[in-house]
N, C-alpha and C. Protein backbone atom coordinates (compact mmCIF):
# COMPACT_ATOMS: atom_id res chain seq x y z
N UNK A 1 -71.48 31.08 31.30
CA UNK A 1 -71.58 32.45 31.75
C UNK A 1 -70.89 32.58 33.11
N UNK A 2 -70.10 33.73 33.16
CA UNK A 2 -69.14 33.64 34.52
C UNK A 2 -69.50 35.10 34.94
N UNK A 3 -69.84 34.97 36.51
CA UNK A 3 -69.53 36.10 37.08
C UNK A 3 -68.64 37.17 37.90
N UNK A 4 -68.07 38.26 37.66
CA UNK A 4 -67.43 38.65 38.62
C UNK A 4 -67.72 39.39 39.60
N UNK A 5 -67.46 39.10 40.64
CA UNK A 5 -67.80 39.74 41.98
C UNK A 5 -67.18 41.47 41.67
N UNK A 6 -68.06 41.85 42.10
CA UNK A 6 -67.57 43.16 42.30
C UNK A 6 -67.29 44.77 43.73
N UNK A 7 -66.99 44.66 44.39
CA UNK A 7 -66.58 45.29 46.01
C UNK A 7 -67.53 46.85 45.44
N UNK A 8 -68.14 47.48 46.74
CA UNK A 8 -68.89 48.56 46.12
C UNK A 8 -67.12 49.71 46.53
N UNK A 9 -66.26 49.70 46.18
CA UNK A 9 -65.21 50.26 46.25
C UNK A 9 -64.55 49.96 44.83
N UNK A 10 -64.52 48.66 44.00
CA UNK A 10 -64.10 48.54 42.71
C UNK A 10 -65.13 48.90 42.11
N UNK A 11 -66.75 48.93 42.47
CA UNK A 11 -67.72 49.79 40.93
C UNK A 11 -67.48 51.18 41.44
N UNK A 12 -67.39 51.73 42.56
CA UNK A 12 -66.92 53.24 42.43
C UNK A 12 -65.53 53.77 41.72
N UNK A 13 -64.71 52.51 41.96
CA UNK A 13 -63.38 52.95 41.05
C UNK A 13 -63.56 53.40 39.84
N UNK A 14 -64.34 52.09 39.24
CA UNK A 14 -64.48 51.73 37.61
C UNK A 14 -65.46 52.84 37.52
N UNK A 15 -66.01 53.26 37.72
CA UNK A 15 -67.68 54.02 37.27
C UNK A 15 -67.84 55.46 37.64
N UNK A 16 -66.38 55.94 38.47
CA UNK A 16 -66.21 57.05 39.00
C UNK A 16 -67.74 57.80 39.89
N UNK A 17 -68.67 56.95 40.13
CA UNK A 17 -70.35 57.31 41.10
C UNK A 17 -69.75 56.69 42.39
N UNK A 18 -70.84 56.89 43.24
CA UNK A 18 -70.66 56.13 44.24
C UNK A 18 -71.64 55.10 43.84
N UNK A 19 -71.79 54.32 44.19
CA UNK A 19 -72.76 52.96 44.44
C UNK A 19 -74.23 52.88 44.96
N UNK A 20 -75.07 52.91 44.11
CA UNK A 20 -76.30 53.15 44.65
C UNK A 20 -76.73 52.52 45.90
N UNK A 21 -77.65 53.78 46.26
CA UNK A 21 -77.80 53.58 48.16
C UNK A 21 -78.67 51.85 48.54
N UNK A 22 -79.26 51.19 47.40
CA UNK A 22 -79.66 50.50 47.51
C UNK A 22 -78.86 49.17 47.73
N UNK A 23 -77.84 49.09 47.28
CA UNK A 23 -76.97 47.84 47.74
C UNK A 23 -76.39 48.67 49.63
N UNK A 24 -76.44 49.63 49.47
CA UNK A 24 -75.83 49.79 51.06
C UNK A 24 -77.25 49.55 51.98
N UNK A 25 -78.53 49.58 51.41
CA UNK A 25 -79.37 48.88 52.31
C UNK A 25 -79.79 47.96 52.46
N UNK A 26 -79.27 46.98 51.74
CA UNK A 26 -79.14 45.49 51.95
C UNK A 26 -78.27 45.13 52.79
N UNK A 27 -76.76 45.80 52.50
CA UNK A 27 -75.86 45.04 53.55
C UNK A 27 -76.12 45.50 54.71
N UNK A 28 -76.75 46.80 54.86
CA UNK A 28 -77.13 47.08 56.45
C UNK A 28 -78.35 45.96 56.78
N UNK A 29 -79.21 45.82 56.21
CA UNK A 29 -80.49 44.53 56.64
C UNK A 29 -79.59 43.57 56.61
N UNK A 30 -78.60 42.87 56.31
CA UNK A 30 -77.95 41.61 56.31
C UNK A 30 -76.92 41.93 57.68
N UNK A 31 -76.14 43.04 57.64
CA UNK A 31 -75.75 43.07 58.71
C UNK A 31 -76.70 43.26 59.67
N UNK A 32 -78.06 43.76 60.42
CA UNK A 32 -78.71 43.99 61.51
C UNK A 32 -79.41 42.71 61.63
N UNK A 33 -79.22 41.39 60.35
CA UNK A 33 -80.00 40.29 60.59
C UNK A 33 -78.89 39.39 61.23
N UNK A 34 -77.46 39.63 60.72
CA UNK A 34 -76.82 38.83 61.49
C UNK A 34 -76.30 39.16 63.16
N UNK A 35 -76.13 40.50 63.20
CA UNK A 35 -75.87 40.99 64.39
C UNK A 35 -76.86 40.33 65.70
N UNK A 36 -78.33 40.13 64.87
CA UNK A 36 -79.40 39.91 65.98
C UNK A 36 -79.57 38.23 66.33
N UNK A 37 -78.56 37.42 65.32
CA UNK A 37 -78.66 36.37 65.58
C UNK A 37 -77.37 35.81 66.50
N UNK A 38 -76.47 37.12 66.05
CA UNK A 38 -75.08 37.46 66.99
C UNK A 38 -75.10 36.95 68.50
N UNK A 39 -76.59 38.16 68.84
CA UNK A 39 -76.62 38.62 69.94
C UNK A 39 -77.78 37.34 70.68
N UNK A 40 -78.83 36.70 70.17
CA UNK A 40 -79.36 35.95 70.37
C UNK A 40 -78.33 34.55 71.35
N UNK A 41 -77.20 34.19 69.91
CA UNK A 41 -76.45 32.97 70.58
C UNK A 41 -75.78 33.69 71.82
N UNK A 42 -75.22 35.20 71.82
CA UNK A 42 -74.80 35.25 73.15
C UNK A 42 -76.08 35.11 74.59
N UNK A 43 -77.00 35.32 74.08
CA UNK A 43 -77.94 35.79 75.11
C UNK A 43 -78.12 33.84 75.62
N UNK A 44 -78.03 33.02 74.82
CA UNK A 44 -78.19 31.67 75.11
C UNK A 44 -77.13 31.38 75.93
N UNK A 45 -75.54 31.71 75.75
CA UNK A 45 -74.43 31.14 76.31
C UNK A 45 -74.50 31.65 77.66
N UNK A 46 -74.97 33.06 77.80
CA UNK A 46 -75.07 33.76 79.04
C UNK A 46 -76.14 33.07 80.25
N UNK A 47 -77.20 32.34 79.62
CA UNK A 47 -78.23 31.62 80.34
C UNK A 47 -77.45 30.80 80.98
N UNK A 48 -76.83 30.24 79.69
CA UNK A 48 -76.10 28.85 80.46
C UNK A 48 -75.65 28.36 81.50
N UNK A 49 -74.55 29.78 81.29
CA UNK A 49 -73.16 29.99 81.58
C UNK A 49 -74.35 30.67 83.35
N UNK A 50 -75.41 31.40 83.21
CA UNK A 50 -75.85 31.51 84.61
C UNK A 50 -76.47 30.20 85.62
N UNK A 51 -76.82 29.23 84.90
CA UNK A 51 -78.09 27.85 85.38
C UNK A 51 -76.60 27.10 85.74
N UNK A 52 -75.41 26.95 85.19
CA UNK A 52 -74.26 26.50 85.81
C UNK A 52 -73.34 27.16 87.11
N UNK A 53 -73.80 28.45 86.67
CA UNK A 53 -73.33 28.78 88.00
C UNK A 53 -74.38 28.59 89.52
N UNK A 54 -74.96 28.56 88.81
CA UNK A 54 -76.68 28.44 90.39
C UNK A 54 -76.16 26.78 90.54
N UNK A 55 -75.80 26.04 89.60
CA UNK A 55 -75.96 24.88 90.10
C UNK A 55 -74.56 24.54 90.89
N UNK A 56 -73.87 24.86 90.39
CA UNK A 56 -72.02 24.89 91.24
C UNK A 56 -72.18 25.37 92.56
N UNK A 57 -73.37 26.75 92.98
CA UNK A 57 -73.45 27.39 94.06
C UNK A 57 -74.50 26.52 95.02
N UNK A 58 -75.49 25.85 94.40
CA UNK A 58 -76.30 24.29 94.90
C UNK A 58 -75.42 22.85 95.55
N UNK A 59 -74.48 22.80 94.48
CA UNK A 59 -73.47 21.43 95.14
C UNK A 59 -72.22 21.70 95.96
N UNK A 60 -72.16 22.88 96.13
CA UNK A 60 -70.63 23.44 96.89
C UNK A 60 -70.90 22.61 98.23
N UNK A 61 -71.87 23.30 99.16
CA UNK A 61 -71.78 22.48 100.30
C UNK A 61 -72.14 20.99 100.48
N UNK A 62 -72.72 20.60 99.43
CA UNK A 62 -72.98 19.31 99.12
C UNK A 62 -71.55 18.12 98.95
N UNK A 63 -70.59 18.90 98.39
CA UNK A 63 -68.75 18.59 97.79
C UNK A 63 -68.25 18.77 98.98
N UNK A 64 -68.56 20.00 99.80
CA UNK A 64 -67.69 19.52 101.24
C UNK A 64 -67.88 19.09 102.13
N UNK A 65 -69.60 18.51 102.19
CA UNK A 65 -69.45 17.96 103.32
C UNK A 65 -69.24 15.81 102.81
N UNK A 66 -69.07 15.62 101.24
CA UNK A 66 -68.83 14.52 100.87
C UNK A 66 -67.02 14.50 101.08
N UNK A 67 -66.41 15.65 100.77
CA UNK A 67 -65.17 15.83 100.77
C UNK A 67 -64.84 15.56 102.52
N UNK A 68 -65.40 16.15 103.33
CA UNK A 68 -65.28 15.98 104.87
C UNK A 68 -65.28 14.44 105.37
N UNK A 69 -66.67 13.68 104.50
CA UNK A 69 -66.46 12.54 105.23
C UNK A 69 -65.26 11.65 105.08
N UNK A 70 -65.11 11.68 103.31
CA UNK A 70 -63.83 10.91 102.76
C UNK A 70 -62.88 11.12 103.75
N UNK A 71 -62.32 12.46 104.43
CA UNK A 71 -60.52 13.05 104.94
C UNK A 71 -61.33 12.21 106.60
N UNK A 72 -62.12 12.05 106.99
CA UNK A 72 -62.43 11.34 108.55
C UNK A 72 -62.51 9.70 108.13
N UNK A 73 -62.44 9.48 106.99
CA UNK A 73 -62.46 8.13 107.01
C UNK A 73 -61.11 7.48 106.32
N UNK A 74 -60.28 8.40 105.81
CA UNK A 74 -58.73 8.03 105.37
C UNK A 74 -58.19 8.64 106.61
N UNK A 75 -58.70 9.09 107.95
CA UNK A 75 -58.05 9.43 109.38
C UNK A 75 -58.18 8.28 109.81
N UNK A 76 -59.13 7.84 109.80
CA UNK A 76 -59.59 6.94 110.60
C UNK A 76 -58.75 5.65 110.30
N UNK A 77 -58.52 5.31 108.60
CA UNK A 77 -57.83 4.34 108.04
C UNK A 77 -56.36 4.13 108.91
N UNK A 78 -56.18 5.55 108.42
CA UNK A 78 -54.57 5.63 108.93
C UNK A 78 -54.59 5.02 110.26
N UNK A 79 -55.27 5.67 110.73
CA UNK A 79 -54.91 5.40 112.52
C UNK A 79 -55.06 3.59 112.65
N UNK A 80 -56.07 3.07 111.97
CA UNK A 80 -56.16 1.88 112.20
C UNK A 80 -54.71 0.87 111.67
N UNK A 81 -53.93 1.29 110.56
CA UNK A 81 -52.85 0.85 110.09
C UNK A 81 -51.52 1.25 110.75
N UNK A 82 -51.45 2.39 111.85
CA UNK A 82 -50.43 2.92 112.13
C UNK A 82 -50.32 2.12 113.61
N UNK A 83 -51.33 1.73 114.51
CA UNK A 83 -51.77 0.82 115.29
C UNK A 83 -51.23 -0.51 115.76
């Protein structure tokens, strides 16, 4: 037994009706179930994407003042080799 798919645009062709309202309220519940799972994964990436930025804004001065010591101690190198 084989089935064919059918578009609610080819049973209105074939059948000259429109398509009972009941398949259009399924795909609206299937679409408002996927939309909300849509919006869920964005609402996760957005967390993320915020707890990374708090933490980038936590180690900034932490990076320059490690970045500061490194450039006083390749000064310091130099001077001792140029000597």
């Amino acid at each position: 037994m084989t089935v064919e798919l059918i578009t609610t645009r080819d049973y209105e062709a074939r059948t000259g009706t429109h398509a009972p309202t009941e398949l259009n309220e399924i795909k609206v519940e299937e679409t408002n179930e996927m939309l909300l799972y849509e919006e869920l994964s964005r609402a996760r990436i957005r967390d993320l994407e915020e707890g990374v930025r708090a933490q980038r804004a936590r180690s900034g001065p932490r990076a320059a003042r490690r970045w500061t010591k490194v450039a006083r101690w390749a000064t310091r190198r130099a001077e001792r080799f140029q000597a």
